[in-house]
Protein backbone atom coordinates (compact mmCIF):
# COMPACT_ATOMS: atom_id res chain seq x y z
CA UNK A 1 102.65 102.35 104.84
CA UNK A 2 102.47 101.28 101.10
CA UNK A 3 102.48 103.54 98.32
CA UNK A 4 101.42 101.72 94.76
CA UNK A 5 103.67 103.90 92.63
CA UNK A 6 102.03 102.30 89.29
CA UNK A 7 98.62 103.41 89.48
CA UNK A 8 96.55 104.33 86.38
CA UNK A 9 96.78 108.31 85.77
CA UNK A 10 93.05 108.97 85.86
CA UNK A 11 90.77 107.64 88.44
CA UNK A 12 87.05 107.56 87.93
CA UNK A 13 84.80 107.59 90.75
CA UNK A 14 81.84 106.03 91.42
CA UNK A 15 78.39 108.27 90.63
CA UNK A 16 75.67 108.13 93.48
CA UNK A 17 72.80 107.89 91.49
CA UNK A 18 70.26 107.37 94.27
CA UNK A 19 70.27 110.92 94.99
CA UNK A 20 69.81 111.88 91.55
CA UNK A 21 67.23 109.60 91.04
CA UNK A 22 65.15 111.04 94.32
CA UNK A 23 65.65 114.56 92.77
CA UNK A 24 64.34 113.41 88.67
CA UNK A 25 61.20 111.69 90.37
CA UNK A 26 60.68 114.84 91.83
CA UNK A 27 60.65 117.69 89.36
CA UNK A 28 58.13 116.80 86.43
CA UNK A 29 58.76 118.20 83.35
CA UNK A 30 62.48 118.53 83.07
CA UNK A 31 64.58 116.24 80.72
CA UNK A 32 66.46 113.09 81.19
CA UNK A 33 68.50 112.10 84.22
CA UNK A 34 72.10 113.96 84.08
CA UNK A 35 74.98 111.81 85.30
CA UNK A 36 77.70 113.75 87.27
CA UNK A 37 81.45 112.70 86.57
CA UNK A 38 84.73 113.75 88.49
CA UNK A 39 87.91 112.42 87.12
CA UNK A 40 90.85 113.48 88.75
CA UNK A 41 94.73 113.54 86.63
CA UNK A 42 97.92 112.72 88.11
CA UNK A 43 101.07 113.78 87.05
CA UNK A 44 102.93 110.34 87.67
CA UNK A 45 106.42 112.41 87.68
CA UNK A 46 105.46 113.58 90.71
CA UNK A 47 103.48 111.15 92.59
CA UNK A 48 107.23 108.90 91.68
CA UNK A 49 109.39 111.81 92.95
CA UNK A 50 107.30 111.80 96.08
CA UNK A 51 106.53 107.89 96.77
CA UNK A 52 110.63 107.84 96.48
CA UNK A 53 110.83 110.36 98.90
CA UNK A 54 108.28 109.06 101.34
CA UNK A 55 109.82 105.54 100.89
CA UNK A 56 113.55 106.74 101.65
CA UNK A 57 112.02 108.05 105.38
CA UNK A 58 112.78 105.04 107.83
CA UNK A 59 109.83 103.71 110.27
CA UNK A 60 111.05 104.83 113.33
CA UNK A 61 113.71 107.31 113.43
CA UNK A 62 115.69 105.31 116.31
CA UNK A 63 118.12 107.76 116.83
CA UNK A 64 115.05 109.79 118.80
CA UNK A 65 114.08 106.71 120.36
CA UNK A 66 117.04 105.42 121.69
CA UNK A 67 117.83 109.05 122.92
CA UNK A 68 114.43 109.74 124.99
CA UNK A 69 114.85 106.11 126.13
CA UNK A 70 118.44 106.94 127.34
CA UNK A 71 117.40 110.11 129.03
CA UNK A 72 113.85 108.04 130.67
CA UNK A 73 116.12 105.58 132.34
CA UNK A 74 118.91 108.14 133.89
CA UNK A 75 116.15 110.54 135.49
CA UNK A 76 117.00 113.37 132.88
CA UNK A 77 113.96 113.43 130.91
CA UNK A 78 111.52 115.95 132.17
CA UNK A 79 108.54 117.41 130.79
CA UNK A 80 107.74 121.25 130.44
CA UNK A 81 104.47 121.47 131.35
CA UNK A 82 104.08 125.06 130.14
CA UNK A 83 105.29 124.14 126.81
CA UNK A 84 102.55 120.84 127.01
CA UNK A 85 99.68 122.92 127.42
CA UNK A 86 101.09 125.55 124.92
CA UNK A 87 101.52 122.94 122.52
CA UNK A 88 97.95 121.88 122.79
CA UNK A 89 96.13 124.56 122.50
CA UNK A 90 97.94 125.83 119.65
CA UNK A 91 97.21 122.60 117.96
CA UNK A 92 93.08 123.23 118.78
CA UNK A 93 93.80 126.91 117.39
CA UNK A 94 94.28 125.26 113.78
């Protein structure tokens, strides 16, 4: 995953004005087309402080990997299939 860490501070997005066009046609008498806007403001302090963060996190944390593998190959590994199902349907709860 890449984070650009040097984006601009505001972003400006693109107005849909299809929709807005169906809805002038539609209502005679009313003024001019209106043109919605959203910009949205970044505080680049933090988006640094956190694209450092995120960046010091390694890819695979191979300490975990190499363990389950370890504990795969010598038979020791065993799933708790309780805890499985627990797992999931507290995870369709959210």
């Amino acid at each position: 995953m890449k984070i650009e860490a040097n984006s601009p501070p505001v972003i400006q997005l693109p107005v849909d004005r299809g929709a807005k066009q169906v809805l002038n046609n539609s209502l005679a008498g009313t003024q001019g087309p209106m043109e919605d806007r959203t910009t949205f403001h970044t505080d680049s302090n933090s988006v640094q402080a956190l694209t450092s963060q995120a960046m010091n996190f390694p890819e695979v944390r191979q300490d975990k990997v190499d363990s389950l593998r370890q504990a795969v190959s010598s038979g020791t590994y065993h799933v708790n299939a309780t805890k499985t199902a627990e797992a999931i349907i507290e995870s369709k709860a959210v």
